[in-house]
Protein backbone atom coordinates (compact mmCIF):
# COMPACT_ATOMS: atom_id res chain seq x y z
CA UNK A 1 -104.44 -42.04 106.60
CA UNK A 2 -107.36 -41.38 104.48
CA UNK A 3 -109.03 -43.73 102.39
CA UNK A 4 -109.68 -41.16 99.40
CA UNK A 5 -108.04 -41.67 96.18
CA UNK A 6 -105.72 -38.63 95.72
CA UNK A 7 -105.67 -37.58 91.97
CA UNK A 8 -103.91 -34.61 90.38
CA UNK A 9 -105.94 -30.96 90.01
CA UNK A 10 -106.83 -29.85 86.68
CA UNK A 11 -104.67 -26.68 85.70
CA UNK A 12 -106.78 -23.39 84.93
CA UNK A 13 -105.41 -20.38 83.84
CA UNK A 14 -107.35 -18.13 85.38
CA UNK A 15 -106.22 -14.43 83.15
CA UNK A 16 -107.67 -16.36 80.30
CA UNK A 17 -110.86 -17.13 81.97
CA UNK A 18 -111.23 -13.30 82.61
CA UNK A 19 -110.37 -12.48 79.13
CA UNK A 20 -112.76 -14.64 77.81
CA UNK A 21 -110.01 -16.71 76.01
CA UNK A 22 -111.46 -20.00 75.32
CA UNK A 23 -109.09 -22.49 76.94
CA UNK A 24 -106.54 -24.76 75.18
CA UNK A 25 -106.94 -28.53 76.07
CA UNK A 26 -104.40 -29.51 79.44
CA UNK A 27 -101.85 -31.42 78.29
CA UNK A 28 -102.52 -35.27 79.37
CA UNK A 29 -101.42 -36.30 82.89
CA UNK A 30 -98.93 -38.21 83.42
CA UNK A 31 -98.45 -40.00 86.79
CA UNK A 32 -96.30 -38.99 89.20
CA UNK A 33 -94.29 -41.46 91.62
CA UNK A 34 -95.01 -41.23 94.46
CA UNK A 35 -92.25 -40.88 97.08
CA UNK A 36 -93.51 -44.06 99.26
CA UNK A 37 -94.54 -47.33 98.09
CA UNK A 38 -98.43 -47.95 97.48
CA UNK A 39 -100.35 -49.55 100.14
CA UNK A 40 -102.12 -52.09 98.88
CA UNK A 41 -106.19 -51.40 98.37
CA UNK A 42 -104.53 -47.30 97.68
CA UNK A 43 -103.29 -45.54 95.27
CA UNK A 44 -101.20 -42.61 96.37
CA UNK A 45 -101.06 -39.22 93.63
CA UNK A 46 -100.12 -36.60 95.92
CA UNK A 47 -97.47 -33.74 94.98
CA UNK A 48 -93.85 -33.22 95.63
CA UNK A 49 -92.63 -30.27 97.45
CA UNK A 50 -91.22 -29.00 94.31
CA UNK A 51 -94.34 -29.01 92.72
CA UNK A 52 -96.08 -27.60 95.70
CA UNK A 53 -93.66 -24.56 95.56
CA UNK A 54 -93.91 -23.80 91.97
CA UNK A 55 -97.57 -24.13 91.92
CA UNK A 56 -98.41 -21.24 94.58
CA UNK A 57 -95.18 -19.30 92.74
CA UNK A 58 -96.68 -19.52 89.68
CA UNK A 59 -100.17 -18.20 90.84
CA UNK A 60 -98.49 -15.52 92.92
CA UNK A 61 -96.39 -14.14 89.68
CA UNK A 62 -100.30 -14.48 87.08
CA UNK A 63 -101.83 -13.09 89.97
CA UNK A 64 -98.95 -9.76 90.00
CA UNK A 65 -99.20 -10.15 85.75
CA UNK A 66 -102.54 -9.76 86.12
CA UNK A 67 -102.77 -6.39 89.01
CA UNK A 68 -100.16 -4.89 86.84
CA UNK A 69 -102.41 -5.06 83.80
CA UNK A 70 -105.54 -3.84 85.57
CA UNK A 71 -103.91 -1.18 86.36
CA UNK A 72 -102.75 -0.30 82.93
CA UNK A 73 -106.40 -0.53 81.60
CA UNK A 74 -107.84 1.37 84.60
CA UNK A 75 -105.60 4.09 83.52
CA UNK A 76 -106.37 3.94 80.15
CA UNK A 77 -110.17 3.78 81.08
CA UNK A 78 -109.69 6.78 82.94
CA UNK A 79 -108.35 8.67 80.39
CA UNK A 80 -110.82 7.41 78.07
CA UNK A 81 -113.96 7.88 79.78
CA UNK A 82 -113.12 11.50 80.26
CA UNK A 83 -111.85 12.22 77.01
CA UNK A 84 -115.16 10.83 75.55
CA UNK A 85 -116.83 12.74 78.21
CA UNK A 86 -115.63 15.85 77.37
CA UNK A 87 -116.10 15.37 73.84
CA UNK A 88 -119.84 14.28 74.29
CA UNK A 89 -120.77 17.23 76.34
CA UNK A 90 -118.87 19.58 73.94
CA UNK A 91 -121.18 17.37 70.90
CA UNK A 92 -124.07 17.52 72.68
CA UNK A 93 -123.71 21.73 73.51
CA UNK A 94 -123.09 21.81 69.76
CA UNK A 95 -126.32 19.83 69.14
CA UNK A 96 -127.97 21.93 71.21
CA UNK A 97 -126.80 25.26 69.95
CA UNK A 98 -127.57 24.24 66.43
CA UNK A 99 -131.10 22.93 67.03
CA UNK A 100 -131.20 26.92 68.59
CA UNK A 101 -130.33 28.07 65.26
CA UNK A 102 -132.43 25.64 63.51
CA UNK A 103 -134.99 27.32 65.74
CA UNK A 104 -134.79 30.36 65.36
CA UNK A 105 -134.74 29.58 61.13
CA UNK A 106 -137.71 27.68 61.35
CA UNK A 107 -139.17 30.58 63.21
CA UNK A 108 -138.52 33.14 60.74
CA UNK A 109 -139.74 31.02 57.91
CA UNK A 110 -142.98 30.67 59.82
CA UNK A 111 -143.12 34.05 60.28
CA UNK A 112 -142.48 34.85 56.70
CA UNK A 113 -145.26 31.90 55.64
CA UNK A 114 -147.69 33.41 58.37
CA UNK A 115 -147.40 36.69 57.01
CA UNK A 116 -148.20 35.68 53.41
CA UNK A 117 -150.57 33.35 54.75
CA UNK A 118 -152.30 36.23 55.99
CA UNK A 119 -151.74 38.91 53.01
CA UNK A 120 -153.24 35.90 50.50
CA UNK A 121 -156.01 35.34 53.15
CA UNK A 122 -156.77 39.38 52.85
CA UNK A 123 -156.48 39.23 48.96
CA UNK A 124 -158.84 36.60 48.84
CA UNK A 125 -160.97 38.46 50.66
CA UNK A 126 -160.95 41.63 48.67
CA UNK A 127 -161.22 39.40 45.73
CA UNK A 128 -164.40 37.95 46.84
CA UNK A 129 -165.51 41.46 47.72
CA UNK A 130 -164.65 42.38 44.19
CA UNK A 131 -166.71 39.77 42.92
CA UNK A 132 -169.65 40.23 44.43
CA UNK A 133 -169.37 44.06 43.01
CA UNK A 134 -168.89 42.78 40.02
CA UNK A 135 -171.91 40.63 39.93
CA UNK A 136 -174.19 43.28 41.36
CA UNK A 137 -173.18 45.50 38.28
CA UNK A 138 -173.58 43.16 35.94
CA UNK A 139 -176.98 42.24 37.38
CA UNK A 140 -177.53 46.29 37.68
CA UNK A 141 -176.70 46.22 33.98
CA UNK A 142 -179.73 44.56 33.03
CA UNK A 143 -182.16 47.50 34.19
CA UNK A 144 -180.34 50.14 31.98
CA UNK A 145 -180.93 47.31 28.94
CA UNK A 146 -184.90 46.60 29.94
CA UNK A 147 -185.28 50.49 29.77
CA UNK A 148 -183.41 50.83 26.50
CA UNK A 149 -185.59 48.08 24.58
CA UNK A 150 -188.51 49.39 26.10
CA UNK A 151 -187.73 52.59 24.76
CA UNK A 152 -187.00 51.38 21.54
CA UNK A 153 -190.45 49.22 21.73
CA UNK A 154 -192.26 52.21 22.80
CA UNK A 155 -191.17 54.31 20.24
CA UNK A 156 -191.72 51.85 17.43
CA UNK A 157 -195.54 52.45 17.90
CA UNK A 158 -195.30 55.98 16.85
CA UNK A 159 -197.78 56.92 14.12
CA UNK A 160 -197.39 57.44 10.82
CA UNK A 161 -194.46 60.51 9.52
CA UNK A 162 -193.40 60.29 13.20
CA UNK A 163 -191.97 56.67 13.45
CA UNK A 164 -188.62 58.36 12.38
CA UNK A 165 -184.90 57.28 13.35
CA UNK A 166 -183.58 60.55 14.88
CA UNK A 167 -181.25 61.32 17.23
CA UNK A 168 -183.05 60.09 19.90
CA UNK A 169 -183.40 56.06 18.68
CA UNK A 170 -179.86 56.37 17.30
CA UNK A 171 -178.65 57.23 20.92
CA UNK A 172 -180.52 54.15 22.19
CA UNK A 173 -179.17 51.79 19.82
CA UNK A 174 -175.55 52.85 20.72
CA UNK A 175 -176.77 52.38 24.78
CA UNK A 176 -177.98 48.84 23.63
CA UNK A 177 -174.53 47.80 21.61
CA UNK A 178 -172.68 49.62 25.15
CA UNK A 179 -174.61 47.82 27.64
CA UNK A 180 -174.27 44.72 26.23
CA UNK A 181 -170.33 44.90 25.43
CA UNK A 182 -170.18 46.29 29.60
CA UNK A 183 -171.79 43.02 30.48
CA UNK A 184 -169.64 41.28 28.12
CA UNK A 185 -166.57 42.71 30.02
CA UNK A 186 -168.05 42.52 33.23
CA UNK A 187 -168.15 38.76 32.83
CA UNK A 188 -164.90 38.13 31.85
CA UNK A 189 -163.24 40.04 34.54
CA UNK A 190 -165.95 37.98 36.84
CA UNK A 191 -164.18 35.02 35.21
CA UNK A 192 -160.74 36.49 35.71
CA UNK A 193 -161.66 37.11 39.43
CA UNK A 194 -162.49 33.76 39.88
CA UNK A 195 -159.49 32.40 38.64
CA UNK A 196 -157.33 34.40 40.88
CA UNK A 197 -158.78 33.28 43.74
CA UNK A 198 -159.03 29.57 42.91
CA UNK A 199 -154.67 30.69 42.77
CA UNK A 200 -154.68 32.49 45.69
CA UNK A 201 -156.27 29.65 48.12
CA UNK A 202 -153.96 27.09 45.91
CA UNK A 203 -151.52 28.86 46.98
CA UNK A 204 -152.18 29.70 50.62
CA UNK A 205 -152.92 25.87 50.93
CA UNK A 206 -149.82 25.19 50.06
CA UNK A 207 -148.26 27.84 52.79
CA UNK A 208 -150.60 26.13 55.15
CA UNK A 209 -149.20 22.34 54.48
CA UNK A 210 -145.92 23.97 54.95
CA UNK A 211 -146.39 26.05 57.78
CA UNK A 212 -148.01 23.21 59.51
CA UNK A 213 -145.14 21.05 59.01
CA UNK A 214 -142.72 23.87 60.41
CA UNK A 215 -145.06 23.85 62.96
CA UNK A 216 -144.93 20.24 63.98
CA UNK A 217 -140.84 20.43 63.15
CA UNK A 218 -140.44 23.20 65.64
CA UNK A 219 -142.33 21.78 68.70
CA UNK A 220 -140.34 18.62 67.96
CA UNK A 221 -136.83 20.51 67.85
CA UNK A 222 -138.09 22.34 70.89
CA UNK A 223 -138.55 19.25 72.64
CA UNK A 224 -135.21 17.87 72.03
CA UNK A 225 -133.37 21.41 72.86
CA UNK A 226 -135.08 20.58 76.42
CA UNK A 227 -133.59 17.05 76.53
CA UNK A 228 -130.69 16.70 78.60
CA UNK A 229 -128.45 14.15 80.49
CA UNK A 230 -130.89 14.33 83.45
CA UNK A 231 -134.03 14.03 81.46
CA UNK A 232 -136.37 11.46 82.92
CA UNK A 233 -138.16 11.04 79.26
CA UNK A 234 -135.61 9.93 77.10
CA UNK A 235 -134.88 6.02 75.89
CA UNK A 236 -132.59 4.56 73.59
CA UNK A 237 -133.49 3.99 69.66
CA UNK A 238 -130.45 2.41 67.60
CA UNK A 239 -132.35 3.06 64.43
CA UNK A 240 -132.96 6.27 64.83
CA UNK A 241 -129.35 7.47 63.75
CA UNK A 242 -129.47 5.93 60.80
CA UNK A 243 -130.28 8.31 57.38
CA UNK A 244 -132.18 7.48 54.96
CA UNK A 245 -132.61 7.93 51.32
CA UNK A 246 -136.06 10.42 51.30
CA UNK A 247 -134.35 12.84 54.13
CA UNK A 248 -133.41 16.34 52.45
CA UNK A 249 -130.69 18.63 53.32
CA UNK A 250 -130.90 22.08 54.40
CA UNK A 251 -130.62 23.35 51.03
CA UNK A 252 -133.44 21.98 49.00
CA UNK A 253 -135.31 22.44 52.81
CA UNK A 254 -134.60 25.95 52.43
CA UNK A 255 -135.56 26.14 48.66
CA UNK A 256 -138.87 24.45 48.98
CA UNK A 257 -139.72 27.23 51.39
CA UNK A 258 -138.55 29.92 49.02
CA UNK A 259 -140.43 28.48 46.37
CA UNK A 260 -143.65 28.60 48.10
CA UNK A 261 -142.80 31.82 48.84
CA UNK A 262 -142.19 33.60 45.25
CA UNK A 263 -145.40 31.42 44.37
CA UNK A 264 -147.11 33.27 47.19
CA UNK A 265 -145.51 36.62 45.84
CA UNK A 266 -146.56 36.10 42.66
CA UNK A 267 -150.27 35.83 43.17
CA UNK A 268 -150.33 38.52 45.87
CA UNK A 269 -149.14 40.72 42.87
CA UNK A 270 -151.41 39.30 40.22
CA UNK A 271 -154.04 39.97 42.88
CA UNK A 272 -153.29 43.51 43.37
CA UNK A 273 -152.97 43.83 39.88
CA UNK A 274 -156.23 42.49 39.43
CA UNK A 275 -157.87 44.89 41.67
CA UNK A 276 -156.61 47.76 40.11
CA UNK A 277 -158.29 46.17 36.54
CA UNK A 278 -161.27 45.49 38.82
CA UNK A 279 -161.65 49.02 40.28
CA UNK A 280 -161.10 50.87 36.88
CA UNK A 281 -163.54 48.38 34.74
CA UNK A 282 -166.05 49.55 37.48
CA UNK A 283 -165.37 53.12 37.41
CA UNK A 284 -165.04 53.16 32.95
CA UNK A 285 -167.76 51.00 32.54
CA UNK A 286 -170.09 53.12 35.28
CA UNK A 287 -168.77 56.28 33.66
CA UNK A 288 -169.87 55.25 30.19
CA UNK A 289 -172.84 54.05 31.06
CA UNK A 290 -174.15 57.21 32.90
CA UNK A 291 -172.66 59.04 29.74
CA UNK A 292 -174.54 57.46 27.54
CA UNK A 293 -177.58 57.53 29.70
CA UNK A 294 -176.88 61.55 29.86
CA UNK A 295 -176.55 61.56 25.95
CA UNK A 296 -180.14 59.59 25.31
CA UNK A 297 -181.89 62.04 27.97
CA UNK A 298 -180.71 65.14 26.22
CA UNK A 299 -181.70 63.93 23.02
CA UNK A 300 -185.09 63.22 24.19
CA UNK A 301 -185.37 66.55 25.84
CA UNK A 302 -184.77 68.27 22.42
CA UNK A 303 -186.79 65.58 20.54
CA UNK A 304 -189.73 66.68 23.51
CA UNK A 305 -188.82 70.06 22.61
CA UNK A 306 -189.28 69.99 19.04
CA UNK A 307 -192.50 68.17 18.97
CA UNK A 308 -193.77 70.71 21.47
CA UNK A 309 -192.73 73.18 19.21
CA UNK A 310 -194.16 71.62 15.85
CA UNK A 311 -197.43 70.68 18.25
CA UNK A 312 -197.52 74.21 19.22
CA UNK A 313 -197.24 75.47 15.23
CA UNK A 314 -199.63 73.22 14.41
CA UNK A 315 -202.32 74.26 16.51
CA UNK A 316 -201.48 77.92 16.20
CA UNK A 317 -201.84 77.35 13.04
CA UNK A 318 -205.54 75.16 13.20
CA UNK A 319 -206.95 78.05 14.87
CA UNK A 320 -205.99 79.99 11.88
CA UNK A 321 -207.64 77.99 9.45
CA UNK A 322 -209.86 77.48 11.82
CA UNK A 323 -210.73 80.80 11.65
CA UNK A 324 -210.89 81.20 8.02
CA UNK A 325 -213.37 78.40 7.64
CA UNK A 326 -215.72 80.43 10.01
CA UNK A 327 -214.75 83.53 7.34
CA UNK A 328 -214.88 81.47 4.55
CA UNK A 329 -218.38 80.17 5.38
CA UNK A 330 -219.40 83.42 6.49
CA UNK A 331 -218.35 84.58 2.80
CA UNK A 332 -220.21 81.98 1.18
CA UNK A 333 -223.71 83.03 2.83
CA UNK A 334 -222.86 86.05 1.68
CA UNK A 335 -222.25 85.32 -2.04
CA UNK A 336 -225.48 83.21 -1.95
CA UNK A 337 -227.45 86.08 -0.51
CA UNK A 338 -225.71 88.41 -2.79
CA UNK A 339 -227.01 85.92 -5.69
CA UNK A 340 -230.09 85.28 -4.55
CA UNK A 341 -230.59 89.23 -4.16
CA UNK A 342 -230.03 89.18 -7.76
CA UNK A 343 -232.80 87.08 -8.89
CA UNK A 344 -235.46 89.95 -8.50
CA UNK A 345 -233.78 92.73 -10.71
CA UNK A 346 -233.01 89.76 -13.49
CA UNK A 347 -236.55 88.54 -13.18
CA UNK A 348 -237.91 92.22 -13.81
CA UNK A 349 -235.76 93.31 -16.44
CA UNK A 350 -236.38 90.10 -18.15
CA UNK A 351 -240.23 90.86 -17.77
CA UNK A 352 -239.98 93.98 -19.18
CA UNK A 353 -237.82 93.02 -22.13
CA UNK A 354 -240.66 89.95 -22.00
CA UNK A 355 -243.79 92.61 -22.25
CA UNK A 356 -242.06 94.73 -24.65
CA UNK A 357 -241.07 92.03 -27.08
CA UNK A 358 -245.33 91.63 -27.01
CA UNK A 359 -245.54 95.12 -28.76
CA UNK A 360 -247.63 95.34 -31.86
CA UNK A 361 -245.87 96.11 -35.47
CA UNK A 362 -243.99 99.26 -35.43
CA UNK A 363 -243.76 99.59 -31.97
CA UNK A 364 -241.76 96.90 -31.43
CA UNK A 365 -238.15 98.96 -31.57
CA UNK A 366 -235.34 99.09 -30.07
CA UNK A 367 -235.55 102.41 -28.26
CA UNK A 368 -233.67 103.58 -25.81
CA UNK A 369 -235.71 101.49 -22.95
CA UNK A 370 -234.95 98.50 -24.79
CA UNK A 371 -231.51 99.01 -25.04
CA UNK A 372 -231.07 100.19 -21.55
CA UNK A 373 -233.45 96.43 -20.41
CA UNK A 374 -231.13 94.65 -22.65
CA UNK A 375 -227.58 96.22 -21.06
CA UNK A 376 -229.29 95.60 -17.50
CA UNK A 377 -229.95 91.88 -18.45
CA UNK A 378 -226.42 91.29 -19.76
CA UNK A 379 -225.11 93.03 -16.60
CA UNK A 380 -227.23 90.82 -14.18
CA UNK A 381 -226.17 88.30 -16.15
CA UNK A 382 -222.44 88.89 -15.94
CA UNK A 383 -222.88 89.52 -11.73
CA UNK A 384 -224.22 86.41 -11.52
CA UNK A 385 -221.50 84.63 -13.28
CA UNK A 386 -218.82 86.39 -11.34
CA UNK A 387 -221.00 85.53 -7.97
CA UNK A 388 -221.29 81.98 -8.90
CA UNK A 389 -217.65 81.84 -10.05
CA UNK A 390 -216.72 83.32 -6.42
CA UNK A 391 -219.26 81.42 -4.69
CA UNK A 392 -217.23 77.95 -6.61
CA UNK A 393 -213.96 79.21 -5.93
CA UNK A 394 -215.09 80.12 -1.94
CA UNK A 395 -216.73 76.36 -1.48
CA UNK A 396 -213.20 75.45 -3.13
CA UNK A 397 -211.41 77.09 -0.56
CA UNK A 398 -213.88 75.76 2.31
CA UNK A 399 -212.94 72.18 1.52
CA UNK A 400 -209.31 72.54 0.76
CA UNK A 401 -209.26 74.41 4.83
CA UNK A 402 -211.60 71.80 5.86
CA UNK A 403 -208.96 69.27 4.71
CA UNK A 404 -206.12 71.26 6.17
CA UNK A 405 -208.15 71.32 9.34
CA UNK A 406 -208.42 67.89 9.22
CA UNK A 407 -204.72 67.17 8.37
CA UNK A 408 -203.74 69.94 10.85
CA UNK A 409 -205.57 67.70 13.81
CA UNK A 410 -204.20 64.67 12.57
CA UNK A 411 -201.04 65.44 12.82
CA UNK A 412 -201.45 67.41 16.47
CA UNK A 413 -202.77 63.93 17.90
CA UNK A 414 -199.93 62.22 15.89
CA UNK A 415 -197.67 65.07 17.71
CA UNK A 416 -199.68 64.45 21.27
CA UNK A 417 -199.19 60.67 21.30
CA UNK A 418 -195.42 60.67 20.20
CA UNK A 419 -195.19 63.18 22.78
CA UNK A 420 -196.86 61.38 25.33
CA UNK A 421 -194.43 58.15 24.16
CA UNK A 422 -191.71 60.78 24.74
CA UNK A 423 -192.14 62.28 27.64
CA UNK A 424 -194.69 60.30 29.49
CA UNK A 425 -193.40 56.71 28.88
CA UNK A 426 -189.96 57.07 27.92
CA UNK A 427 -188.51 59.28 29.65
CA UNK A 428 -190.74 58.78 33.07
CA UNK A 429 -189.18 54.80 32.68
CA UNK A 430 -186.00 56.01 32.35
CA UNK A 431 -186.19 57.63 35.61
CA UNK A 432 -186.02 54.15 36.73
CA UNK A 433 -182.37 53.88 35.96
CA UNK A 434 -180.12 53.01 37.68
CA UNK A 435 -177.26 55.22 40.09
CA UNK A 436 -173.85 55.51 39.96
CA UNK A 437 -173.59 53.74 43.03
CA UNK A 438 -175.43 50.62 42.09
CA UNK A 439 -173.45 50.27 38.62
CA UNK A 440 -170.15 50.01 40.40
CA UNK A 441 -171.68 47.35 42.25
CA UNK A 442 -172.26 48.59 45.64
C-alpha cells in the first residue's frame, strides 16, 4: 500500500476551456467514506466504482457533445469560407473592372487636358510672335514720325512769301496726328496681347497641376489593377478603408476637370480672337500709313512741280527784263547823244540871234532871218525838252527794271532754296521710310 495521501481530482470541463468560457468555481468537496476503515498514520480518499463509472461516462458523452458540434461548425465553415470566397473574387473582379473604367476615364481626360495643353502652348506662342510684330511696328513707327517733323522743320526755314501752309504741310500734319494715334493703338493692343497671354499660361498651369495629378492618379490605379491574390508586394493597412471628409466623388471630380476645360476653351477663343484684331490692326494701320505716306509724296511732287514752274517763269521772265535793261540803256546813250548833238545847232542859232541883236539902229529888225533864228531856237528848244523828258522817263524805266531784276532774282533763289528744301531734303529723307514689310512688324 502506498504511503501517498489520496485526495479527490479537481473537475474541469473541458468544452468550456475550448470555448474560452471562463470557468464557474467547483462546488466544495465534500469527503467521501471510504469503503475500509483508515489505517492509522493514512488517510484513504479514493473513489467508488460508481463514481469511477460515471466519471469516464460522463467524459465519453462531452467528448461525443463535443465531435458532434465540430462537425456542425466545420460544415458551417465550409460553407462559409466559400461563400465569402466567391463573393470576394466576384468583389475583387468588380474592383478590378472598375479601376479599368476609371482608367480608361482618366485617360481620356488626359488626353483632352494634353490636347489643350498643347493648343494654349501654340497660342501662346503665336501670341508672343504677335507681340514681337507688334513691337517692331511700333518701333518702325517712329521713323515715319522723325521724317514727318523733319519735314515740317525743314520746311519752316523757307524764305520769305514761300513759308506758306499748302497742301504739302497740311498732308504732313495729318501723317503726324496718324502716326501718333497708330502708335497709340499699337500699344494698347501690345497691352491687350500681354494680357492674353499672362491668361493663357494661367490657364495652361492650371491644366498642368491637373494633368499631373491624373498623371500620378493613373500610375497609381494602374498599379493596383496589377495587384492580385498572388502579388508578392501587397501588405495590410486597416486605415486605409476608412473615408474621409476632404475625399470628392466622381461628380465634382469630373466637374473640376470640365471646368478647367471651358476655362481652357475660353482663352483659346479669346486668343484666336485676338489674333484676328492683331493681324487686321497690322494690316489697317500699315495700309494707312503707306496711304498717307503716298498722299504727302504726291503733294510734294506737285508742290516741286509748281515751284519749277514759277522758277522757270521767273527766269524766263529775268531774261526779259534783262534784256530790256540792255535796250533801255542802249536807249538812254542814245537820247544823251541825241541831246548832246543838239547843243551845236542851239549854240549857233543863239549866236546868230546874239550877233544880230548887236546891229546898229535901223537895222536891228525883225526880218525874215530873224524870225526864221528865232523859230529855230524855240524848236531846239522844244527837242531838247522832249529829249530830256524821254531821257527822265527812260532812266525811270531803267530803275523800275533794275528793281524788277532785282525782285525777279530774289525770288528765283527764294524759288531755288524752297526747291532744294523740297526736293533735295524732303523728299530725298523721305526715301528713308519705311516698307510695308517692316510696318507690319516683320
Amino acid at each position: 500500500m502506498s504511503s501517498d495521501v489520496l485526495v479527490s481530482r479537481p473537475h474541469y470541463d473541458s468544452r468550456a476551456v475550448a470555448l474560452g468560457v471562463p470557468e464557474k468555481n467547483p462546488p466544495p468537496e465534500v469527503p467521501q467514506p471510504s469503503s475500509g476503515s483508515a489505517t492509522a498514520g493514512y488517510r484513504s480518499a479514493k473513489y467508488a466504482p460508481a463514481e469511477w463509472f460515471s466519471n469516464y461516462h460522463t467524459i465519453l458523452q462531452q467528448a461525443g457533445s463535443d465531435r458532434y458540434e465540430a462537425r456542425s461548425i466545420q460544415r458551417e465553415s465550409k460553407t462559409l469560407y466559400q461563400d465569402t470566397e466567391a463573393a470576394t473574387l466576384q468583389t475583387q473582379a468588380e474592383g478590378t473592372r472598375l479601376l479599368g473604367e476609371r482608367l480608361q476615364d482618366i485617360h481620356c481626360w488626359k488626353s483632352e487636358l494634353q490636347r489643350h495643353i498643347e493648343q494654349l502652348l501654340a497660342d501662346t506662342d503665336s501670341l508672343l510672335a504677335l507681340k514681337t510684330r507688334l513691337e517692331k511696328a511700333l518701333d518702325a513707327t517712329e521713323t515715319p514720325y522723325a521724317i514727318a517733323t523733319d519735314n515740317l522743320n525743314c520746311r519752316a526755314r523757307r524764305p520769305g512769301p514761300d513759308l506758306v501752309r499748302d497742301s504739302v504741310e497740311e498732308e504732313l500734319l495729318k501723317e503726324v496726328d496718324l502716326i501718333r494715334s497708330v502708335q497709340a493703338l499699337l500699344k494698347r493692343t501690345t497691352a491687350q496681347v500681354v494680357t492674353q497671354i499672362k491668361m493663357n499660361r494661367e490657364s495652361k498651369q492650371t491644366l498642368e497641376l491637373d494633368w499631373s495629378d491624373k498623371y500620378q492618379a493613373y500610375n497609381f490605379d494602374e498599379h493596383c489593377g496589377r495587384y492580385s491574390n498572388m502579388s508578392p508586394d501587397t501588405q495590410l493597412h486597416p486605415s486605409s478603408a476608412t473615408m474621409h471628409d476632404q475625399v470628392c466623388n466622381h461628380t465634382s471630380w469630373a466637374k473640376f476637370t470640365r471646368d478647367n476645360l471651358s476655362k481652357a476653351l475660353q482663352e483659346e477663343q479669346a486668343s484666336n480672337s485676338l489674333r484676328t484684331l492683331v493681324e487686321r490692326v497690322l494690316l489697317d494701320t500699315t495700309e494707312d500709313l503707306r496711304a498717307q505716306c503716298s498722299s504727302v509724296d504726291r503733294a510734294f511732287s506737285q508742290r516741286c512741280v509748281e515751284l519749277v514752274e514759277a522758277k522757270t517763269q521767273l527766269e524766263m521772265r529775268l531774261a526779259q527784263v534783262l534784256e530790256q535793261i540792255g535796250t533801255q540803256e542802249r536807249n538812254i546813250v542814245a537820247l544823251r547823244q541825241a541831246i548832246h548833238n543838239k547843243e551845236a545847232p542851239l549854240r549857233v542859232a543863239q549866236s546868230r540871234l546874239y550877233l544880230r541883236s548887236l546891229r546898229p539902229n535901223m537895222e536891228l529888225c525883225r526880218d525874215e532871218p530873224q524870225l526864221s533864228l528865232e523859230g529855230e531856237v524855240r524848236q531846239i528848244d522844244a527837242t531838247l525838252a522832249s529829249l530830256q523828258q524821254q531821257l527822265s522817263e527812260a532812266r525811270g524805266s531803267l530803275s523800275h527794271l533794275e528793281e524788277s531784276r532785282m525782285a525777279l532774282e530774289k525770288d528765283i533763289n527764294r524759288k531755288t532754296h524752297s526747291l532744294f528744301i523740297e526736293r533735295d531734303k524732303c523728299m530725298t529723307h523721305r526715301k528713308r521710310y519705311p516698307t510695308i514689310s517692316t510696318l507690319s512688324g516683320y
